[in-house]
PDB file of N, CA and C in Angstrom:
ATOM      1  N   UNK A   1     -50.292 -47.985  39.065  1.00  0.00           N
ATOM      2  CA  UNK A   1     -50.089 -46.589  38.897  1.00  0.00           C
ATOM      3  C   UNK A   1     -48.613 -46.240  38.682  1.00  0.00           C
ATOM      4  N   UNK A   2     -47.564 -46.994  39.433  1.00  0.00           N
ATOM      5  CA  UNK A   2     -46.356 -46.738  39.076  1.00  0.00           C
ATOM      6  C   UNK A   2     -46.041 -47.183  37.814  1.00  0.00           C
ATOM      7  N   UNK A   3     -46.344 -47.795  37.156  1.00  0.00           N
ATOM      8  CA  UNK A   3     -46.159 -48.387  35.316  1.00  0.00           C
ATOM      9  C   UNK A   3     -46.602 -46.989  34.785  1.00  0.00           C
ATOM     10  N   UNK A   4     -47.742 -46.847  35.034  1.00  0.00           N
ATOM     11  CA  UNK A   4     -48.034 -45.748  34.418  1.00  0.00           C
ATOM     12  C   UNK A   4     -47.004 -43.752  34.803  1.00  0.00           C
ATOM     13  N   UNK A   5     -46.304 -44.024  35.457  1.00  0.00           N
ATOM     14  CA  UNK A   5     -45.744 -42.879  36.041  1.00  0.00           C
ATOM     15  C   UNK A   5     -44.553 -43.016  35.489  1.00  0.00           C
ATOM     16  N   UNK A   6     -44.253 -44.302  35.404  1.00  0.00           N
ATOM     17  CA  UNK A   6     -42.880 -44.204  34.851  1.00  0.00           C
ATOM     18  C   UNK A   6     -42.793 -44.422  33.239  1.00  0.00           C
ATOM     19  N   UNK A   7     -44.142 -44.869  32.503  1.00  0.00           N
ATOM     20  CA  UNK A   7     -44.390 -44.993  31.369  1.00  0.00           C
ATOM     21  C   UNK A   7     -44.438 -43.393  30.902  1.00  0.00           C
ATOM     22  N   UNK A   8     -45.060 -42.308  31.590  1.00  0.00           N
ATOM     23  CA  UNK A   8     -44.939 -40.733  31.696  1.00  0.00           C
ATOM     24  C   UNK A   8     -43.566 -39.994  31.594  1.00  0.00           C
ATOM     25  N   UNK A   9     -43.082 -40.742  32.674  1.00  0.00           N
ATOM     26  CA  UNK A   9     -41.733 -39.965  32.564  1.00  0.00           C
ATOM     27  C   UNK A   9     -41.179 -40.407  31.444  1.00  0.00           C
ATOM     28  N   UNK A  10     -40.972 -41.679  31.021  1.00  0.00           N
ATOM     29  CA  UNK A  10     -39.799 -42.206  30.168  1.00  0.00           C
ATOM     30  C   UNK A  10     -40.745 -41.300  28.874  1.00  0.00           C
ATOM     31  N   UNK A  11     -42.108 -40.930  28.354  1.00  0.00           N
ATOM     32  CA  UNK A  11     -42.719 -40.609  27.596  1.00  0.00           C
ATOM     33  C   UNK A  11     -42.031 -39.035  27.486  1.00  0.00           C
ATOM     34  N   UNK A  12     -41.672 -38.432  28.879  1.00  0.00           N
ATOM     35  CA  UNK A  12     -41.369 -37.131  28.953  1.00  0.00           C
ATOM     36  C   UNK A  12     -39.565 -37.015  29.023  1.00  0.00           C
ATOM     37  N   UNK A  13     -38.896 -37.727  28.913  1.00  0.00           N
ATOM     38  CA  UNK A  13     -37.653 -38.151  28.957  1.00  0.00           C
ATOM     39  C   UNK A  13     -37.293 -38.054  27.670  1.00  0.00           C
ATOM     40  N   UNK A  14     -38.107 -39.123  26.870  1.00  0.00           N
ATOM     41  CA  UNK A  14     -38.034 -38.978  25.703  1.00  0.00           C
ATOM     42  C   UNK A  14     -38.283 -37.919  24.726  1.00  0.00           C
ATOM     43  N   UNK A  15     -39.421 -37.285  25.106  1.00  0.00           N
ATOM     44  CA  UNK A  15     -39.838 -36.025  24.534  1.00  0.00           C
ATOM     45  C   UNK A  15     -38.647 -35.249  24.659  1.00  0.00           C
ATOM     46  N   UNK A  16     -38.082 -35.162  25.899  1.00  0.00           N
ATOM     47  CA  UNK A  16     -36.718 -33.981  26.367  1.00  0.00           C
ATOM     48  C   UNK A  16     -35.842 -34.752  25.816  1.00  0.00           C
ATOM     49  N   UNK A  17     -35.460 -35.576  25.306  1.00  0.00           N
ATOM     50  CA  UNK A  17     -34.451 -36.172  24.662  1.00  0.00           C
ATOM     51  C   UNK A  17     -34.401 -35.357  23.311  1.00  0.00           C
ATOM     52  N   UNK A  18     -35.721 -35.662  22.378  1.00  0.00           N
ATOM     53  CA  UNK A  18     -35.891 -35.055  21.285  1.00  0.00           C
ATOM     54  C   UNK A  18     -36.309 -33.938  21.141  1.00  0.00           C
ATOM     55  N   UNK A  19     -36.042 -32.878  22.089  1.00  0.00           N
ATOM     56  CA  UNK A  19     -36.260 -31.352  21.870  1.00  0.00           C
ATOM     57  C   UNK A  19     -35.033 -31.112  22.365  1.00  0.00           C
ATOM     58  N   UNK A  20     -33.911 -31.747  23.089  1.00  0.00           N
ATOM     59  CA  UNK A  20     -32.322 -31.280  23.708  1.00  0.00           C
ATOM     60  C   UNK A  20     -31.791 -31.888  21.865  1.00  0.00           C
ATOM     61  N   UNK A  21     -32.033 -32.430  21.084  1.00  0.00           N
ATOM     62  CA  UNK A  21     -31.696 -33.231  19.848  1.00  0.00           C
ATOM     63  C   UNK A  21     -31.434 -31.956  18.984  1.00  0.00           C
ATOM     64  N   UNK A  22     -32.866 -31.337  18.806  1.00  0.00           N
ATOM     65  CA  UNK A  22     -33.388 -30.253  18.158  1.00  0.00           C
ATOM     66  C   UNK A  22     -32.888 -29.041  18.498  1.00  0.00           C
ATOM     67  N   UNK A  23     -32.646 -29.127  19.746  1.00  0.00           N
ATOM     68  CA  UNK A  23     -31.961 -27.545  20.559  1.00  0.00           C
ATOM     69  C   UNK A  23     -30.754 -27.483  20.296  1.00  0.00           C
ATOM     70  N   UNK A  24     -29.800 -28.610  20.168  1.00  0.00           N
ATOM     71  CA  UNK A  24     -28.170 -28.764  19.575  1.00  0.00           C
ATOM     72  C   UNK A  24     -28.591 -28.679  18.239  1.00  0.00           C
ATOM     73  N   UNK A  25     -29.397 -29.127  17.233  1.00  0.00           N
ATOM     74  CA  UNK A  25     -29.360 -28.968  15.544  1.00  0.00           C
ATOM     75  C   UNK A  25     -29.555 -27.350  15.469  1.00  0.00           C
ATOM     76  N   UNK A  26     -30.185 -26.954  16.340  1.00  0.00           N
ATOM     77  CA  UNK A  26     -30.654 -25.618  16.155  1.00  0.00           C
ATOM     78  C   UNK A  26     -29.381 -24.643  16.647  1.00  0.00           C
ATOM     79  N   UNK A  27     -28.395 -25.168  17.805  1.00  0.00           N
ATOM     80  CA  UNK A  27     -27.139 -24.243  18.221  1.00  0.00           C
ATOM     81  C   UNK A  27     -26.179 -24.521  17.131  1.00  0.00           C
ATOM     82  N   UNK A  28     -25.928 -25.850  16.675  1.00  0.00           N
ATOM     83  CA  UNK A  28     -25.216 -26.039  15.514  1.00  0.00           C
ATOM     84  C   UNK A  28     -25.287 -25.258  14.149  1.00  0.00           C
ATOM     85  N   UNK A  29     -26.833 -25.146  14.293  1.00  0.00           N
ATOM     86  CA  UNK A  29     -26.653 -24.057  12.906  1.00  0.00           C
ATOM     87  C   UNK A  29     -26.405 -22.595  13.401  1.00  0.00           C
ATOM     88  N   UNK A  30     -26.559 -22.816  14.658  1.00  0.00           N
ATOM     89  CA  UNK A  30     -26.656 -21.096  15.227  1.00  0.00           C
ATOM     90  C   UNK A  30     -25.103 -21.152  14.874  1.00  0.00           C
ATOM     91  N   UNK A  31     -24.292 -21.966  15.482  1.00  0.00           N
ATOM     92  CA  UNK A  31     -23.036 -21.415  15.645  1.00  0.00           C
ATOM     93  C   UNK A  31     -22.341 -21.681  14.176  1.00  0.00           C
ATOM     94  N   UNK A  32     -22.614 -22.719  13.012  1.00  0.00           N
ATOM     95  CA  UNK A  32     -22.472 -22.547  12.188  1.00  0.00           C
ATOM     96  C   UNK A  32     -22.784 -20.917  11.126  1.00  0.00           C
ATOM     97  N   UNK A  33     -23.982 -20.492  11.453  1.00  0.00           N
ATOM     98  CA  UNK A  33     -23.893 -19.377  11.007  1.00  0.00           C
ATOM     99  C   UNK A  33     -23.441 -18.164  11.375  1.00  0.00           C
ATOM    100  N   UNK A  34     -23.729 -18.276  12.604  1.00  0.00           N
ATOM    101  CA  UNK A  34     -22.461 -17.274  13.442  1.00  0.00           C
ATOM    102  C   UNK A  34     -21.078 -17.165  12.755  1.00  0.00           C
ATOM    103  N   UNK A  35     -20.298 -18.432  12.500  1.00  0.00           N
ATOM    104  CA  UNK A  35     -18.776 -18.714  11.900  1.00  0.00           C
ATOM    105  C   UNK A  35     -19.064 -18.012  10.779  1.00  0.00           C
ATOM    106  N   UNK A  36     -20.050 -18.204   9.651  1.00  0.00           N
ATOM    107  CA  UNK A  36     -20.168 -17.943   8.352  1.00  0.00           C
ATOM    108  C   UNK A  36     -19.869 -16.349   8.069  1.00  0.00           C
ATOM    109  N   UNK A  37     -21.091 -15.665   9.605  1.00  0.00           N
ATOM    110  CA  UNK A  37     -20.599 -14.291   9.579  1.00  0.00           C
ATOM    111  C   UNK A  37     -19.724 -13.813  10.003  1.00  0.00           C
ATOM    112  N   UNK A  38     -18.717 -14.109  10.980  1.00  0.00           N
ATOM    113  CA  UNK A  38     -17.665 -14.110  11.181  1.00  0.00           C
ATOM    114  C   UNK A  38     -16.809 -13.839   9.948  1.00  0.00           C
ATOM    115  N   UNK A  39     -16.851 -14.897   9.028  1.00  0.00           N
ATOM    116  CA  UNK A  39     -15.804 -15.340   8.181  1.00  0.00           C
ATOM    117  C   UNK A  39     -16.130 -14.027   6.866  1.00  0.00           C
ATOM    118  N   UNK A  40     -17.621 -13.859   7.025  1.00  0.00           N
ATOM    119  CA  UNK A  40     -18.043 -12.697   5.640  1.00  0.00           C
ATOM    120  C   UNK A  40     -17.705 -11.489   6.608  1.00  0.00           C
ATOM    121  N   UNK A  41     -17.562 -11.517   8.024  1.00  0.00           N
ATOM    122  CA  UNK A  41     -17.252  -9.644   8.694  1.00  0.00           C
ATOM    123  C   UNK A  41     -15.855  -9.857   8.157  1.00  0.00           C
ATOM    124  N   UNK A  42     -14.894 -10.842   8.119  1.00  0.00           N
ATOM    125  CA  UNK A  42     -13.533 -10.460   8.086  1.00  0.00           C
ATOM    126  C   UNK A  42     -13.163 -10.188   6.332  1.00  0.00           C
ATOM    127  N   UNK A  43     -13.381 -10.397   5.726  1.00  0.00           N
ATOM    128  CA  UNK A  43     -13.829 -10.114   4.833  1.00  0.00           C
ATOM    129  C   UNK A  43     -14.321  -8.876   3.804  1.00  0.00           C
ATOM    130  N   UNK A  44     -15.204  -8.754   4.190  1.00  0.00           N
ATOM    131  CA  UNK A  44     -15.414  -7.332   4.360  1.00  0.00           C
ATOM    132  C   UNK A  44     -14.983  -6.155   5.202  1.00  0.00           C
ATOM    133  N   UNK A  45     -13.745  -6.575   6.084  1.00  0.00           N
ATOM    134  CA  UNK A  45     -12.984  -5.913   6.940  1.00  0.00           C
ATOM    135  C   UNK A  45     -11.710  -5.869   5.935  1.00  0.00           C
ATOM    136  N   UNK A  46     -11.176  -6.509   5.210  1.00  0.00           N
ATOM    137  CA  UNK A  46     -10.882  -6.766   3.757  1.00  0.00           C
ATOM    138  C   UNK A  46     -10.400  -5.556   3.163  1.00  0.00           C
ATOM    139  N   UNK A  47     -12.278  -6.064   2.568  1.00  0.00           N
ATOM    140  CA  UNK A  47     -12.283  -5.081   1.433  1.00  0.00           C
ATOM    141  C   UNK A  47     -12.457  -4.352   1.985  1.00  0.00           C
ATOM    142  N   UNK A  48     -12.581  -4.472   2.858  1.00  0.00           N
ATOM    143  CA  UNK A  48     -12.790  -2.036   2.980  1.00  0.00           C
ATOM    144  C   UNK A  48     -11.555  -1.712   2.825  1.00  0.00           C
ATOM    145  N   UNK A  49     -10.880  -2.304   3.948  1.00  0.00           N
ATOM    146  CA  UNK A  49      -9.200  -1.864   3.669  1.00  0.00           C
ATOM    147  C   UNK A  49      -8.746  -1.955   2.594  1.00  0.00           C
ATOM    148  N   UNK A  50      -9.026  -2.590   1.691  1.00  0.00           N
ATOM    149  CA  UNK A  50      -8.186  -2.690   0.568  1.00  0.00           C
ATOM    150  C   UNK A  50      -8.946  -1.525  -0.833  1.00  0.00           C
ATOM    151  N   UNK A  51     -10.203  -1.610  -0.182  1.00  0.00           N
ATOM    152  CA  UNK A  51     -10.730  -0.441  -1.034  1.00  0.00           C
ATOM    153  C   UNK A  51     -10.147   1.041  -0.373  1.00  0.00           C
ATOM    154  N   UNK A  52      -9.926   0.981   0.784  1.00  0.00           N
ATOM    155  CA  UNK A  52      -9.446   2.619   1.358  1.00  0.00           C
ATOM    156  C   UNK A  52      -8.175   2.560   0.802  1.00  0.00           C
ATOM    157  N   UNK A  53      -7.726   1.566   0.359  1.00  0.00           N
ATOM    158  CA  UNK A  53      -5.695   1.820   0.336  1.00  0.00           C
ATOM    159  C   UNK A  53      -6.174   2.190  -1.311  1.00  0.00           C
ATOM    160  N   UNK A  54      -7.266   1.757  -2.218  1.00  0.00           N
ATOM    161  CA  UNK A  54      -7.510   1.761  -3.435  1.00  0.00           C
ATOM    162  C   UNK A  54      -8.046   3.003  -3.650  1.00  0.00           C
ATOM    163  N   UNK A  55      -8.481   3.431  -3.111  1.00  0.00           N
ATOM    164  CA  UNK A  55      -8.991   4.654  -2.594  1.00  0.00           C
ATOM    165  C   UNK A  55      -7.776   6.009  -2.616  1.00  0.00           C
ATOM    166  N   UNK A  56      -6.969   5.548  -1.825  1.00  0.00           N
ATOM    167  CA  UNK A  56      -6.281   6.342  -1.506  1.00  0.00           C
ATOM    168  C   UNK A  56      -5.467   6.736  -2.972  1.00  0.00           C
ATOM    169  N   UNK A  57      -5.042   5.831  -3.344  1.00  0.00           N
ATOM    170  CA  UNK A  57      -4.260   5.508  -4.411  1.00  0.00           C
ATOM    171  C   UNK A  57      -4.367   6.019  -5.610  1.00  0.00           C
ATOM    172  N   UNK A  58      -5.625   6.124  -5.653  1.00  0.00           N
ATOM    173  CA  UNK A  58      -6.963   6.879  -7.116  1.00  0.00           C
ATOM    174  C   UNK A  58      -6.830   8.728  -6.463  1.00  0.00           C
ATOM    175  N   UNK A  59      -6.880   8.912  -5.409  1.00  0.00           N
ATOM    176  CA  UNK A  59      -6.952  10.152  -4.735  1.00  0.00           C
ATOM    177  C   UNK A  59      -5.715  10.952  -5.294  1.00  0.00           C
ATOM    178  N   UNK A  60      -4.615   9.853  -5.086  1.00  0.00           N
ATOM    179  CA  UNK A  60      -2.654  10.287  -5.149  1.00  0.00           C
ATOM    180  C   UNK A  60      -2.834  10.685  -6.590  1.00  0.00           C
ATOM    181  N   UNK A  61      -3.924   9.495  -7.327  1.00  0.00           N
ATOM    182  CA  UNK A  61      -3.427   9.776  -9.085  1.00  0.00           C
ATOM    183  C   UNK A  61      -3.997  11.252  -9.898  1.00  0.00           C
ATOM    184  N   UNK A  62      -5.341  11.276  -8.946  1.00  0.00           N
ATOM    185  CA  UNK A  62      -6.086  12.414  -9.223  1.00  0.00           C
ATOM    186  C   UNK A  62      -4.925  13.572  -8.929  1.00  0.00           C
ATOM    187  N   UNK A  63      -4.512  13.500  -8.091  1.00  0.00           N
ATOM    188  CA  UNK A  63      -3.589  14.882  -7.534  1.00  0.00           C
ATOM    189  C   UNK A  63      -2.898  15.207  -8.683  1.00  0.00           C
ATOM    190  N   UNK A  64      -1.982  14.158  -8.749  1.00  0.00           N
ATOM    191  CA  UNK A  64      -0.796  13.830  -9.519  1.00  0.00           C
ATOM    192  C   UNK A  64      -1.133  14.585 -10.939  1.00  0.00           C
ATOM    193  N   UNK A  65      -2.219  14.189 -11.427  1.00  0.00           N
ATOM    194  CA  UNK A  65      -3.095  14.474 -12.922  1.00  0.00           C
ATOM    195  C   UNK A  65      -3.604  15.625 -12.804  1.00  0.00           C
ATOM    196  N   UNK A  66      -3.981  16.252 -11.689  1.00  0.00           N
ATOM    197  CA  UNK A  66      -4.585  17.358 -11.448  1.00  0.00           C
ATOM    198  C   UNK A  66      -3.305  18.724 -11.830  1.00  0.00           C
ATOM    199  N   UNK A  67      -2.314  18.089 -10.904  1.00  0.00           N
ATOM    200  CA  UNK A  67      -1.029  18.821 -11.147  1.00  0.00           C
ATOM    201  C   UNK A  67      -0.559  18.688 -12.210  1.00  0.00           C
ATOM    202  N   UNK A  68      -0.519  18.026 -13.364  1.00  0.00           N
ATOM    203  CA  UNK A  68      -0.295  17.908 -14.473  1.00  0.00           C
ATOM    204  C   UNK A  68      -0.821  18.801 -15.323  1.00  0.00           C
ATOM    205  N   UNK A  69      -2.411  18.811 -15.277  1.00  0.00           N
ATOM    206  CA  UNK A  69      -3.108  19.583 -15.781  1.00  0.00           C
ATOM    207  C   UNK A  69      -2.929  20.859 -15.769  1.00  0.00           C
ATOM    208  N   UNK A  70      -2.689  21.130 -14.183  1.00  0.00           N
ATOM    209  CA  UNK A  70      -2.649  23.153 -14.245  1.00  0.00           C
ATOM    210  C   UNK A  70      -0.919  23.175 -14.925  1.00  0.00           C
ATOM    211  N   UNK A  71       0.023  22.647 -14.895  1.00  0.00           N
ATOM    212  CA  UNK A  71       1.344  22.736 -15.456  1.00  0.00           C
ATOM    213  C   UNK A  71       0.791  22.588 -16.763  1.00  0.00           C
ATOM    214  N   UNK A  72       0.361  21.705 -17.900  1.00  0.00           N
ATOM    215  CA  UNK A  72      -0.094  21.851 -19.087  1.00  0.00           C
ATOM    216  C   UNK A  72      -1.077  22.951 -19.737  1.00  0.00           C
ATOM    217  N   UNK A  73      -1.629  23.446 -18.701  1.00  0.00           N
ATOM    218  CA  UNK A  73      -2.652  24.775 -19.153  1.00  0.00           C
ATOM    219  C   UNK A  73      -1.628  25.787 -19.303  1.00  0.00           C
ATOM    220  N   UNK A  74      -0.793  26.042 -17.866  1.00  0.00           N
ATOM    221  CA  UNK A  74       0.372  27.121 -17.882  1.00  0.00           C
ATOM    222  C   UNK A  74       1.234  27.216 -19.820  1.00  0.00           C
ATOM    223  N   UNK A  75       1.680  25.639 -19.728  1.00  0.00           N
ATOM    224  CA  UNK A  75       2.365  25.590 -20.922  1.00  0.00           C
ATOM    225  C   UNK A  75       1.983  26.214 -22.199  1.00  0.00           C
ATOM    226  N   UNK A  76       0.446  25.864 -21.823  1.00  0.00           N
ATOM    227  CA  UNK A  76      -0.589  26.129 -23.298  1.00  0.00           C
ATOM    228  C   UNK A  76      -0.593  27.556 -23.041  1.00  0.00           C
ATOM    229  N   UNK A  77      -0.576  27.881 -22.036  1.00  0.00           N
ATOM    230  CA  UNK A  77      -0.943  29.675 -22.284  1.00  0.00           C
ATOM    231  C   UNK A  77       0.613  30.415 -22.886  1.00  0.00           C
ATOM    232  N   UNK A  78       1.444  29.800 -21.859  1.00  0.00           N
ATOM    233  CA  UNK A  78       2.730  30.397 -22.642  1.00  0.00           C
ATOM    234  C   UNK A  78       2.975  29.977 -23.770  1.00  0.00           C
ATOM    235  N   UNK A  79       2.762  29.142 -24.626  1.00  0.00           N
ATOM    236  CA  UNK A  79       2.536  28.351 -26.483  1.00  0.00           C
ATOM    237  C   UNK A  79       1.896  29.865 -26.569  1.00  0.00           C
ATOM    238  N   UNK A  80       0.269  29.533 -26.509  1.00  0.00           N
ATOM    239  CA  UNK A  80       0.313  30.704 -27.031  1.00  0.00           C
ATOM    240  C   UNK A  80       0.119  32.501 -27.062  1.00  0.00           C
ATOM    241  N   UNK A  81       0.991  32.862 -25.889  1.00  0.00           N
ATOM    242  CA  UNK A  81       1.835  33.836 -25.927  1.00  0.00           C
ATOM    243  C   UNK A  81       2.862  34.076 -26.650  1.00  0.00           C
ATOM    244  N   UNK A  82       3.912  32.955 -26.944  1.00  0.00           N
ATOM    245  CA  UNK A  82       4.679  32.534 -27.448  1.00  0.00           C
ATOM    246  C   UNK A  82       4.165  32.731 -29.130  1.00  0.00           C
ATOM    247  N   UNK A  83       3.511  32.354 -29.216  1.00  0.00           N
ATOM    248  CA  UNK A  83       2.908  32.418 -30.982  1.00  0.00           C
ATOM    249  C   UNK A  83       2.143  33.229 -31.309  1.00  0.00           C
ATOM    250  N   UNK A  84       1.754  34.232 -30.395  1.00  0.00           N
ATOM    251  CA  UNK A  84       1.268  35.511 -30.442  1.00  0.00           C
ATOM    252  C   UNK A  84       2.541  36.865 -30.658  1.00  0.00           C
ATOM    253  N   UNK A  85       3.394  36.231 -29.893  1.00  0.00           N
ATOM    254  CA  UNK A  85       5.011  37.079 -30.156  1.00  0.00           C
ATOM    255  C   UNK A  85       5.255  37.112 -31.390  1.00  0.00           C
ATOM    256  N   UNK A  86       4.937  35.364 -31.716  1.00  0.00           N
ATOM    257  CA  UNK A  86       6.015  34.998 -33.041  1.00  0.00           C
ATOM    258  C   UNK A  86       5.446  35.846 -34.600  1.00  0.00           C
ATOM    259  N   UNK A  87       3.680  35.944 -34.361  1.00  0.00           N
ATOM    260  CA  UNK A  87       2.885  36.336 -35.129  1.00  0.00           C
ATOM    261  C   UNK A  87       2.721  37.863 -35.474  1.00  0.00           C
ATOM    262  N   UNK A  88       3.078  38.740 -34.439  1.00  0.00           N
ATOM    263  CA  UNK A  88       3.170  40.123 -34.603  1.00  0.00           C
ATOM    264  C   UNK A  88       4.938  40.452 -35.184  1.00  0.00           C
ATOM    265  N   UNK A  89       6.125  39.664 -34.973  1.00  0.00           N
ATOM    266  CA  UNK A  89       7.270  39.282 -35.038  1.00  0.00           C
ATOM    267  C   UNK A  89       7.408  39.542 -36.330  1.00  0.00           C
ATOM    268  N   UNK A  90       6.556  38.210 -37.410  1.00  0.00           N
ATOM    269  CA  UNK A  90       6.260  38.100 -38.398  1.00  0.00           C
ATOM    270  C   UNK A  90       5.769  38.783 -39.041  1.00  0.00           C
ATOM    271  N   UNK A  91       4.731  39.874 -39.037  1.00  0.00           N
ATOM    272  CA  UNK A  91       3.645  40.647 -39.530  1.00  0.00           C
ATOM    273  C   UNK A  91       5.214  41.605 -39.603  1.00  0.00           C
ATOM    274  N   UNK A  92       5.745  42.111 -38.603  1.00  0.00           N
ATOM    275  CA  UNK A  92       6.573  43.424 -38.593  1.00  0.00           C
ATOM    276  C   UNK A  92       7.374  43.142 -39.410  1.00  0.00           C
ATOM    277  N   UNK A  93       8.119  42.232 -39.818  1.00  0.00           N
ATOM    278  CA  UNK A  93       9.133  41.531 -40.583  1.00  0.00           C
ATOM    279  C   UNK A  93       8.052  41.530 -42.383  1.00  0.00           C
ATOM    280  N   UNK A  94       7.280  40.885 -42.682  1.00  0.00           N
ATOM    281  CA  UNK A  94       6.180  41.001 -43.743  1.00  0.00           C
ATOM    282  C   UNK A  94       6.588  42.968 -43.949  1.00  0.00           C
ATOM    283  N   UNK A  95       5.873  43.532 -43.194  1.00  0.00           N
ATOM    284  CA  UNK A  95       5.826  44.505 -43.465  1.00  0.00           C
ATOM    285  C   UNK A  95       7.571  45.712 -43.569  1.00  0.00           C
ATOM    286  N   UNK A  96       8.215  45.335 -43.314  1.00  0.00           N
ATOM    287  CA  UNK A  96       9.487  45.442 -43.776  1.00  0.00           C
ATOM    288  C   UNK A  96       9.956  44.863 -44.831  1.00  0.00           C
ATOM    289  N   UNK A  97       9.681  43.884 -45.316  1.00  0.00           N
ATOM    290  CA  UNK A  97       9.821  43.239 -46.366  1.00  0.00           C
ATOM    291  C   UNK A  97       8.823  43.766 -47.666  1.00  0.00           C
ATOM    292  N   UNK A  98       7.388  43.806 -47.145  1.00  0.00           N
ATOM    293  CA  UNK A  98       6.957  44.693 -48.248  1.00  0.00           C
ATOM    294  C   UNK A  98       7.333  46.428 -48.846  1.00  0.00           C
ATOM    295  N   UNK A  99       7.690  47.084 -47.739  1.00  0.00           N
ATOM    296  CA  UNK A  99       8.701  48.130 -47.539  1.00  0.00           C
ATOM    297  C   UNK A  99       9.979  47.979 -48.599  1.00  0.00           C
ATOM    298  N   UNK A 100      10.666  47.310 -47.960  1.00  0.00           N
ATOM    299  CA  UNK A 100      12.183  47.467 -48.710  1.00  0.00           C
ATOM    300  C   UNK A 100      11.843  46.722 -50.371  1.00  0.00           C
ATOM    301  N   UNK A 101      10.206  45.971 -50.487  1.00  0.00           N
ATOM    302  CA  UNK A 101      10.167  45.760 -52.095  1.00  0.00           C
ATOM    303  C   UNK A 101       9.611  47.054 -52.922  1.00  0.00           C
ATOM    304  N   UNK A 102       9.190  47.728 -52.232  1.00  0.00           N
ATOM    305  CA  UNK A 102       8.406  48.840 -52.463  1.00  0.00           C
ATOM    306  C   UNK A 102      10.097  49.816 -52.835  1.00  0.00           C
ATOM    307  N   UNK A 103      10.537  50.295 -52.110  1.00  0.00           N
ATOM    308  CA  UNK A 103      11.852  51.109 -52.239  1.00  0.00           C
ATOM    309  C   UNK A 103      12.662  50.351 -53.138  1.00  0.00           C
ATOM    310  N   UNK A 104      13.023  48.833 -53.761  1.00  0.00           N
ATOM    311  CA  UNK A 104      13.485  48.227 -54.470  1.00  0.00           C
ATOM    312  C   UNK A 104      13.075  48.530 -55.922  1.00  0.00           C
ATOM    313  N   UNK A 105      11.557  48.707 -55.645  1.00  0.00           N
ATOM    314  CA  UNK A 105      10.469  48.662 -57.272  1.00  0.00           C
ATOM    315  C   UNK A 105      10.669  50.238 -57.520  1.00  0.00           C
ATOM    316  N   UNK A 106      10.718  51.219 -56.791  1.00  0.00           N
ATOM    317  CA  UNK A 106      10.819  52.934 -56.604  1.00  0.00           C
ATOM    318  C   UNK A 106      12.056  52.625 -57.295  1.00  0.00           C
ATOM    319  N   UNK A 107      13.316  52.127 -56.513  1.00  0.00           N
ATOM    320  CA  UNK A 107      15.065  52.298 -57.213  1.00  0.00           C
ATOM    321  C   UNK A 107      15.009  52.085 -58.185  1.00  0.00           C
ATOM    322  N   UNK A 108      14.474  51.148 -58.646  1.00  0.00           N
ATOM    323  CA  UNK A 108      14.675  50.314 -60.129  1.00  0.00           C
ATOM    324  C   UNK A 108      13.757  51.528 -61.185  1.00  0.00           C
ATOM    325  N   UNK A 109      12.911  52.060 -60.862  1.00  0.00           N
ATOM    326  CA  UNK A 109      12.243  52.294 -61.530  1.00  0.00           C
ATOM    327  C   UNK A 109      12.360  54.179 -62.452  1.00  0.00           C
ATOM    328  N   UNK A 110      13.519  54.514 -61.298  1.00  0.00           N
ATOM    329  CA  UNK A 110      14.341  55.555 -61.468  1.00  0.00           C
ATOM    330  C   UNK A 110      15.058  55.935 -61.648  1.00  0.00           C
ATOM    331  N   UNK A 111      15.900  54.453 -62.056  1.00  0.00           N
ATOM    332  CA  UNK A 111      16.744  54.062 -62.582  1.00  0.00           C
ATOM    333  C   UNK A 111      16.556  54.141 -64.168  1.00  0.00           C
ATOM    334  N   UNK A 112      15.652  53.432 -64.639  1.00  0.00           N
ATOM    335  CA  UNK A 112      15.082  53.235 -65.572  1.00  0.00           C
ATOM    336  C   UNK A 112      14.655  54.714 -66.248  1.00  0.00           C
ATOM    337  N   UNK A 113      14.338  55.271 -65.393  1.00  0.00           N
ATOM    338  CA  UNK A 113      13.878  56.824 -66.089  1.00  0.00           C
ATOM    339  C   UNK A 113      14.771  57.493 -66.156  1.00  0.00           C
ATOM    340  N   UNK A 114      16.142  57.169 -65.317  1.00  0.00           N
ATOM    341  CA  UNK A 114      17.122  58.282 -65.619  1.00  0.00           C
ATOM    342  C   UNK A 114      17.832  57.397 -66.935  1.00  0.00           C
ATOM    343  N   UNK A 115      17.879  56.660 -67.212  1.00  0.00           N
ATOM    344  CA  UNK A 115      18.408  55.830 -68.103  1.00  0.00           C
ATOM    345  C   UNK A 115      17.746  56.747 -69.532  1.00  0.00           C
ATOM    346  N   UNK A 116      16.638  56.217 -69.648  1.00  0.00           N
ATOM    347  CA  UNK A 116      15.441  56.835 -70.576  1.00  0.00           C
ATOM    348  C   UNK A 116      15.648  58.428 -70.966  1.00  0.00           C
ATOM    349  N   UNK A 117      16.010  59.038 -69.576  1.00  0.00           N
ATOM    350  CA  UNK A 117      16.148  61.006 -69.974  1.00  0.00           C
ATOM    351  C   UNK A 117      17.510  60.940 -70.814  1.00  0.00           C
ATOM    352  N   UNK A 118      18.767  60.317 -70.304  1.00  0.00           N
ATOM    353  CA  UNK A 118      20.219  60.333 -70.905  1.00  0.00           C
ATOM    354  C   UNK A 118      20.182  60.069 -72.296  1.00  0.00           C
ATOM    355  N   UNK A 119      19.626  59.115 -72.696  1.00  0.00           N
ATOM    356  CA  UNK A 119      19.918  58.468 -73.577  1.00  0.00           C
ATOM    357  C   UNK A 119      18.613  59.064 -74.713  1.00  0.00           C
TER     358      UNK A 119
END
């Protein structure tokens, strides 16, 4: 009976041999994958940061462009104010000019008739 008890144990020894075997292959990958996520959290601790500083950065340019924009609208409105001046400016000037051809074509032309009565 003792052959047989100790043929049991060493049977159950062995068994616990090869499930403590299996229980380290199994912590090994535990802790292997544990590291893996570790190594992908830092990582992605990373990129976030480097996306918030990228982030930030795109935010500064938007401003920057934004402010550009309302200064270039301003500009455009004063352009054309500016060429709305220049255009009534012009018209008044046209119309002085058609004026003084008008009183030019009248002089000349009474000229011509007093010329015509004398003679």
């Amino acid at each position: 009976m003792r052959l047989k008890e100790c043929q049991q144990l060493a049977s159950q020894i062995e068994k616990s041999d090869t499930e403590i075997e299996s229980l380290r292959a199994r912590l090994a990958a535990a802790v292997n994958d544990k590291d893996k996520a570790e190594l992908s959290l830092q990582e992605a601790h990373h990129l976030l940061a480097s996306s918030k500083h990228k982030s930030i950065e795109l935010e500064q340019q938007m401003t920057t462009l934004t402010q550009k924009l309302v200064e270039n609208e301003q500009e455009k409105e004063q352009l054309r104010l500016d060429l709305r001046s220049a255009n009534i400016s012009l018209q008044d000037v046209q119309q002085r000019l058609h004026t003084l051809q008008v009183l030019l074509l009248f002089c000349l032309y009474e000229k011509v008739a007093n010329k015509q009565t004398v003679t």
